[in-house]
Protein backbone atom coordinates (compact mmCIF):
# COMPACT_ATOMS: atom_id res chain seq x y z
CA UNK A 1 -12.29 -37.85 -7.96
CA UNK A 2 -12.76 -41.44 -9.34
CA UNK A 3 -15.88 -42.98 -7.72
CA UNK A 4 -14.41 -46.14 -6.16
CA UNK A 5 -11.82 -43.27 -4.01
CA UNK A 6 -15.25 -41.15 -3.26
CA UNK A 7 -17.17 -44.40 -2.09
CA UNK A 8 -14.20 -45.23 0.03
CA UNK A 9 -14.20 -42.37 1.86
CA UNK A 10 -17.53 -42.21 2.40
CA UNK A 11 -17.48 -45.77 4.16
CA UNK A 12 -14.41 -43.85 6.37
CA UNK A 13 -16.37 -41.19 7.38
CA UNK A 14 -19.12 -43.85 8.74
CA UNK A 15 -16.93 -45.75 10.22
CA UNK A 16 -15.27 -42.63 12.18
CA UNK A 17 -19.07 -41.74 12.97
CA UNK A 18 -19.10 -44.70 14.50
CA UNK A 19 -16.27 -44.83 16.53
CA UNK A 20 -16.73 -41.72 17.66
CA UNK A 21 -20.85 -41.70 18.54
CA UNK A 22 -20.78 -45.56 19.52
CA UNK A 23 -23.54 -46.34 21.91
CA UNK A 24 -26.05 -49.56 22.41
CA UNK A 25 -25.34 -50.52 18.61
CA UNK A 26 -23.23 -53.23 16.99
CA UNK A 27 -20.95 -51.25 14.77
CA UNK A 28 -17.58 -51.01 16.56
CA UNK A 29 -17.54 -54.58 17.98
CA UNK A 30 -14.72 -56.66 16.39
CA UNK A 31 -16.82 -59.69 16.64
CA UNK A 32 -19.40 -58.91 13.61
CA UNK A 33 -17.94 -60.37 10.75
CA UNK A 34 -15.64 -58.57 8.49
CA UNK A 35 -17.77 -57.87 5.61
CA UNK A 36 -20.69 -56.87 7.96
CA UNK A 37 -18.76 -53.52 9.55
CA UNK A 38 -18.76 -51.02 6.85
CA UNK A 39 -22.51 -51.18 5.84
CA UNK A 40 -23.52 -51.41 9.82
CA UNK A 41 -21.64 -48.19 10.51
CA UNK A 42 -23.22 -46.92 7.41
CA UNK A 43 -26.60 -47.68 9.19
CA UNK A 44 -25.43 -46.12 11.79
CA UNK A 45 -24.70 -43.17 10.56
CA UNK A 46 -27.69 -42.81 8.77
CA UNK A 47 -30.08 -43.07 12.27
CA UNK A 48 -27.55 -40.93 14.14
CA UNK A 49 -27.85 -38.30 11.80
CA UNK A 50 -31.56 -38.75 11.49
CA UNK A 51 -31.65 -39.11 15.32
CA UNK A 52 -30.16 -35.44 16.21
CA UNK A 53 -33.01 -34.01 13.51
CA UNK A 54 -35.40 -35.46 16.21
CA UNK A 55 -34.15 -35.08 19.67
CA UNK A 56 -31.11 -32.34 19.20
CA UNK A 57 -31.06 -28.64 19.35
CA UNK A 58 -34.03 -26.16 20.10
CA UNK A 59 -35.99 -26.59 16.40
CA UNK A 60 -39.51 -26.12 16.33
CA UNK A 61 -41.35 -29.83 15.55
CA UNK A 62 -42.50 -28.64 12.57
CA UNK A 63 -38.92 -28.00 11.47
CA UNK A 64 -37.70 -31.41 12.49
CA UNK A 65 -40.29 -33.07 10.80
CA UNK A 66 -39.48 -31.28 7.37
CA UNK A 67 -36.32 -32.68 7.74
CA UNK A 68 -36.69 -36.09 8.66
CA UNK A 69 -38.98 -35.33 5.54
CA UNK A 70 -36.11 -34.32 3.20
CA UNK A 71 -33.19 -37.00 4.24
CA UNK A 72 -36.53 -39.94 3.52
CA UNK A 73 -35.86 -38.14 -0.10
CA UNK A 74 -32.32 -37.96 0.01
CA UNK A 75 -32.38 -42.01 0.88
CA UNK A 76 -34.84 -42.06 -1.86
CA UNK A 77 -32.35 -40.36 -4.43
CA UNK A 78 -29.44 -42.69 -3.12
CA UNK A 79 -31.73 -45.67 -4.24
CA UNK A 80 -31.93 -44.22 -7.63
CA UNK A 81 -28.42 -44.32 -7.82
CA UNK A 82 -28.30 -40.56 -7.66
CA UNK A 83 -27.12 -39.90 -4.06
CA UNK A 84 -25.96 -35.89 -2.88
CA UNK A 85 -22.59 -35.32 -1.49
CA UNK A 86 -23.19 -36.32 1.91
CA UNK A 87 -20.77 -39.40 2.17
CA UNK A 88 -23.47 -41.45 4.25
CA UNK A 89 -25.98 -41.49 1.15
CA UNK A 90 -22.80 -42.01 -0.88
CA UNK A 91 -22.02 -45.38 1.40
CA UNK A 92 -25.51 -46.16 1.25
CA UNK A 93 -26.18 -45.97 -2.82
CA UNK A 94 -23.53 -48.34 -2.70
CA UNK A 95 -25.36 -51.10 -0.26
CA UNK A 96 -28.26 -50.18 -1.77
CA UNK A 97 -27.62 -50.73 -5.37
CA UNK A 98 -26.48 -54.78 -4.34
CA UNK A 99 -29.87 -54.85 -1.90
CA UNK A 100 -32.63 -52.51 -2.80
CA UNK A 101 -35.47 -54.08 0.16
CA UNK A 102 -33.00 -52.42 2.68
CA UNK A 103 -34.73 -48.97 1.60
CA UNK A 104 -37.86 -50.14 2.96
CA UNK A 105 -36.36 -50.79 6.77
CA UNK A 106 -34.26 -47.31 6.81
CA UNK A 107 -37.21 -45.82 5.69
CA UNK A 108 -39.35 -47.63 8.80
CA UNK A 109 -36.34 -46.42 10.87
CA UNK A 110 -37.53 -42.47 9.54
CA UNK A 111 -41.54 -42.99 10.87
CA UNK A 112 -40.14 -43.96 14.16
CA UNK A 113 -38.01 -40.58 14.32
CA UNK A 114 -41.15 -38.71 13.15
CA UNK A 115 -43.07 -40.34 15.87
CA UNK A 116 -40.47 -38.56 18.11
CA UNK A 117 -41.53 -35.90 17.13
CA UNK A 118 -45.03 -35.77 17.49
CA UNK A 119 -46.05 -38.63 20.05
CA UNK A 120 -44.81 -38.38 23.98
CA UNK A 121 -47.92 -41.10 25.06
CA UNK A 122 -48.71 -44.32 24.61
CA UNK A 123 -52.48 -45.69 25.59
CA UNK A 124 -51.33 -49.32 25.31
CA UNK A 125 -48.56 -51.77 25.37
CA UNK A 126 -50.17 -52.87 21.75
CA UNK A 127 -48.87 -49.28 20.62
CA UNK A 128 -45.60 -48.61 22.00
CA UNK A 129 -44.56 -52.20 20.66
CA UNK A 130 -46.14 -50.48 17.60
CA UNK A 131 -43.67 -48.12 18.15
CA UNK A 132 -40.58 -50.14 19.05
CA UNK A 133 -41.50 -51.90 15.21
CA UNK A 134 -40.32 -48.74 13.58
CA UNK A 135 -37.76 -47.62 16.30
CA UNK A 136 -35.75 -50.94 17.14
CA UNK A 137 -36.26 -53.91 14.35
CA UNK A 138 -35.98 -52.39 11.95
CA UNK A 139 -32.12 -52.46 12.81
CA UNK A 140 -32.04 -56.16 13.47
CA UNK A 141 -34.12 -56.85 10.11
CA UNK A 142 -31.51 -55.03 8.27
CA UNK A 143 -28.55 -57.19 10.12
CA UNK A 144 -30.12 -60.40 8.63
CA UNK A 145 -30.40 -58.73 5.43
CA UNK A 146 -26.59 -57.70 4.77
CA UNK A 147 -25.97 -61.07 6.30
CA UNK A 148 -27.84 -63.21 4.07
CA UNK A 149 -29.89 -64.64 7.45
CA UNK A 150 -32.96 -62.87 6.88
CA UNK A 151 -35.41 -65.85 7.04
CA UNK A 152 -38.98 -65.79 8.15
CA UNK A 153 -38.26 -67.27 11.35
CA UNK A 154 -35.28 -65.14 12.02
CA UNK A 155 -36.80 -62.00 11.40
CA UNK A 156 -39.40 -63.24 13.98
CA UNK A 157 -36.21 -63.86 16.60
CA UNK A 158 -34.80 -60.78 15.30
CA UNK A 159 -38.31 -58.27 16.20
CA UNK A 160 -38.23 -59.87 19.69
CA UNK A 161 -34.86 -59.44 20.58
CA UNK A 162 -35.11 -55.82 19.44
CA UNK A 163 -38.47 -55.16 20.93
CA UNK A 164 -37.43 -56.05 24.28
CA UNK A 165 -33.85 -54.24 23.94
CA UNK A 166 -35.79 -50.84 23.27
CA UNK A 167 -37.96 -52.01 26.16
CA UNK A 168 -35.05 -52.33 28.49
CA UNK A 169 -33.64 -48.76 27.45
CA UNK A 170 -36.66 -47.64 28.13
CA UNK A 171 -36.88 -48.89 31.71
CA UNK A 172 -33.23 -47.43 32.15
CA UNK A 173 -34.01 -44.02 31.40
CA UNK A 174 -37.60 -43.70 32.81
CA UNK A 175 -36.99 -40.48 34.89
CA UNK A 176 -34.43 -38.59 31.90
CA UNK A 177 -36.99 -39.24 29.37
CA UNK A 178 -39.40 -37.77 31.44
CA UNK A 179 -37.84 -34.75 32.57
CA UNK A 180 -35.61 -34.27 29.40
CA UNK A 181 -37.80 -35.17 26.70
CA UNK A 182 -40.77 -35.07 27.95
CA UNK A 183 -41.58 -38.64 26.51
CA UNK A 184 -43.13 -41.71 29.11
CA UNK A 185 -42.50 -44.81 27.46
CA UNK A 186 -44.82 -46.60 29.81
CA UNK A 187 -48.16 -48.16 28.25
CA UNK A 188 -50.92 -45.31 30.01
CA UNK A 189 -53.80 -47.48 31.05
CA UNK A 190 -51.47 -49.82 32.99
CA UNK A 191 -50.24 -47.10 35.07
CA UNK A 192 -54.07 -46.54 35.67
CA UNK A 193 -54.24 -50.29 36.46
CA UNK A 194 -51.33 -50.34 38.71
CA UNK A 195 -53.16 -47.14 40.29
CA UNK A 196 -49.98 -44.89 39.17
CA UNK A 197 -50.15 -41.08 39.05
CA UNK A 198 -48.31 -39.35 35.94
CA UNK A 199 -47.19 -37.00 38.72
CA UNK A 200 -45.66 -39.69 40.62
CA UNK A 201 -43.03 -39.98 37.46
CA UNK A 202 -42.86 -36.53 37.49
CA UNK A 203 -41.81 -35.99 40.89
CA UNK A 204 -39.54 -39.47 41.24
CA UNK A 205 -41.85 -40.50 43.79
CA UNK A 206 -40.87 -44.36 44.37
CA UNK A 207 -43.81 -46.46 45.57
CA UNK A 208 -45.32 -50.00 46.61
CA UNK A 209 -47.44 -49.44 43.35
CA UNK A 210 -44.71 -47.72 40.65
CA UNK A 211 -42.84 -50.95 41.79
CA UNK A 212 -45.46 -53.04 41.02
CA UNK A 213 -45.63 -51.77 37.19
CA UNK A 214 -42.30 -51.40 36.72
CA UNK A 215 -41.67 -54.77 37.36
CA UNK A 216 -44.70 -55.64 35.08
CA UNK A 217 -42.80 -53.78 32.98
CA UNK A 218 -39.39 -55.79 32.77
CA UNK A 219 -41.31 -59.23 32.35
CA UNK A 220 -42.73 -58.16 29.60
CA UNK A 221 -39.32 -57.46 28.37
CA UNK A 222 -37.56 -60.50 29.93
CA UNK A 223 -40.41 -62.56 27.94
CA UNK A 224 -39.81 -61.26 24.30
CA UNK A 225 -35.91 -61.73 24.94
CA UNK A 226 -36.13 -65.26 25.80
CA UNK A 227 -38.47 -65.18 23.01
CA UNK A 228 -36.03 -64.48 20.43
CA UNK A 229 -33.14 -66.67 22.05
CA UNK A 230 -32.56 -69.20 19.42
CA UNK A 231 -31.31 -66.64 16.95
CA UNK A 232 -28.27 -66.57 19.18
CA UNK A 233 -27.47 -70.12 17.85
CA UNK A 234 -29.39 -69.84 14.19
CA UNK A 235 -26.85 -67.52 13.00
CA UNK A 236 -23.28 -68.49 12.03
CA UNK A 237 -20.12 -67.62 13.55
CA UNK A 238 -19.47 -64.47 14.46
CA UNK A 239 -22.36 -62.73 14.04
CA UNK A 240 -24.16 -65.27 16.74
CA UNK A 241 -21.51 -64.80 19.07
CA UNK A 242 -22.42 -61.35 18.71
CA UNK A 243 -26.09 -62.15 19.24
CA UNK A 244 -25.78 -64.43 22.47
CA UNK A 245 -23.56 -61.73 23.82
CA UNK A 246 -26.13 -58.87 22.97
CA UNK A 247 -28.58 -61.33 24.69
CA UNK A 248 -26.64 -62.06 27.70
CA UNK A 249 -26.23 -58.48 28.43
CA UNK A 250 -29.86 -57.98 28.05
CA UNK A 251 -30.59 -60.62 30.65
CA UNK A 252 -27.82 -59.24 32.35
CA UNK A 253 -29.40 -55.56 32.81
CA UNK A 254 -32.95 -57.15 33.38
CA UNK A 255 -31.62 -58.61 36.69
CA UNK A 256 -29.94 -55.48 37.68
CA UNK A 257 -33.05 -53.61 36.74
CA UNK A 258 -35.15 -56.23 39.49
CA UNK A 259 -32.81 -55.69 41.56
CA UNK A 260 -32.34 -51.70 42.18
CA UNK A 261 -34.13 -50.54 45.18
CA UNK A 262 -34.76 -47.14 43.27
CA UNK A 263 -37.10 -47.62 39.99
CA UNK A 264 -35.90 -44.30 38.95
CA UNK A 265 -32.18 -45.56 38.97
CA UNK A 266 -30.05 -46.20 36.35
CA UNK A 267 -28.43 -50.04 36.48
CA UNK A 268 -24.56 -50.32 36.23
CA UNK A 269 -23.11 -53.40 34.97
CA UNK A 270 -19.91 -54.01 36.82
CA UNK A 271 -16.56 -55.94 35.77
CA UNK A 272 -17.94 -58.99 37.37
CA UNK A 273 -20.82 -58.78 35.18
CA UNK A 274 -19.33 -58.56 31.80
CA UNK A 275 -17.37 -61.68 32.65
CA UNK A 276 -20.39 -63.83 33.43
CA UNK A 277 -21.75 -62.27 30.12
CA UNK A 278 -19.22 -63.78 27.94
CA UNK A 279 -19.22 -66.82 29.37
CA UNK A 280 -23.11 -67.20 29.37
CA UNK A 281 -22.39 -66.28 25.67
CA UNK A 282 -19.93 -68.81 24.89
CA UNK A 283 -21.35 -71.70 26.86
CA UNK A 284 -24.98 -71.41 26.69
């Protein structure tokens, strides 16, 4: 098969990934320019796929961990030019090969997956942002990259915006986390602070105090959104719409998260609330 045919079904398969698996990520929506959508469903399907080594089916850590070990060498090949069959390192020798610093983000992507794995506490908010540094900007950092945007300054937007997106999931799925994986993505000496009980998370166990640090929680998040908020109208076109709109909804889900009488509660954004979101994105 000539390679240009192979390459171009490899970026099909992503792409189909990506329709199919679409969640809180950019790669389906018609508003990232053109040239952007191929290599952000590649990245896509890279974490996906490096995601379910992590989180899915019953393997033993140590299993999941010599994995995530062997696709870091797999991305490794594809920046040698010498990618396996999978099509997603196939798609990504391609980006690579025009951008090789986008190794170094995919690769930060793979610690964050590892710390999956092996980490389910945080002592301090210093070390789950730690975290969310691997986890979440990596993805934005790689955005400015393909995009040509990927100045100092943005990159600082960029890490705040991200950060405090990965905060917000977090503060959406406290209690599934918990009981599902395990994991408590809230900062361990506040909840002493706060005078919160582990147990109280275990049990769902809403109170004056949980509350209190939740909502501790959410302004730290509401604070490094705002933070990043002029990348929204740095970038060009498109791909700023696309920011301002992925900020908007942010803000958007913040208010719903003050607003739930249940910390424990997942926030629905309704019709209403879309609309106010685009045009908070467009006007603002």
């Amino acid at each position: 098969m000539p390679d240009s045919l192979k390459i171009a079904q490899a970026y099909a398969f992503c792409q189909q990934m990506a329709r199919e698996h679409y969640e809180n990520f950019p790669v389906a929506s018609r508003l990232l320019p053109k040239g952007l959508r191929k290599p952000v469903s590649v990245i896509y399907a890279f974490a996906r796929t490096a995601d379910d080594f992590a989180d899915e089916g019953s393997a033993s850590p140590q299993t999941r961990l010599a994995q995530l070990n062997d696709y870091e060498q797999c991305l490794l090949n594809a920046a040698a030019a010498q990618p396996n069959d999978d099509p997603v390192f196939i798609a990504l020798a391609d980006i690579i090969k025009n951008d090789p610093s986008l190794v170094q983000p995919l690769q930060d992507l793979l610690t964050a997956f590892r710390s999956d794995v092996t980490t389910k506490r945080y002592q301090t908010a210093e070390q789950l942002l730690q975290y969310c540094r691997y986890s979440a900007n990596p993805v934005g950092r790689l955005i400015l990259q393909l995009s040509g945007n990927a100045s100092r300054q943005n990159i600082r937007y960029s890490d705040a915006i991200c950060s405090a997106l990965q905060l917000i999931n977090f503060l959406q799925d406290i209690h599934i986390d918990y009981q599902d994986k395990q994991r408590l993505y809230i900062p361990l000496d506040e909840l002493h602070d706060f005078s919160v009980n582990e147990s109280d998370i275990a049990q769902g166990q809403n109170s004056r105090q949980l509350t209190q640090l939740i909502h501790h929680q959410i302004d730290r998040a509401h604070g490094m959104l705002l933070a990043g908020k002029p990348l929204g109208r740095a970038l060009p076109g498109r791909l700023g719409l696309e920011i301002r709109l992925t900020l908007c909804g942010g803000l958007q889900v913040i208010k719903a998260l003050r607003q739930r009488s249940d910390v424990f509660g997942q926030p629905r954004l309704r019709p209403h609330d879309w609309l106010h979101i685009a045009s908070r994105a467009v006007f603002t």
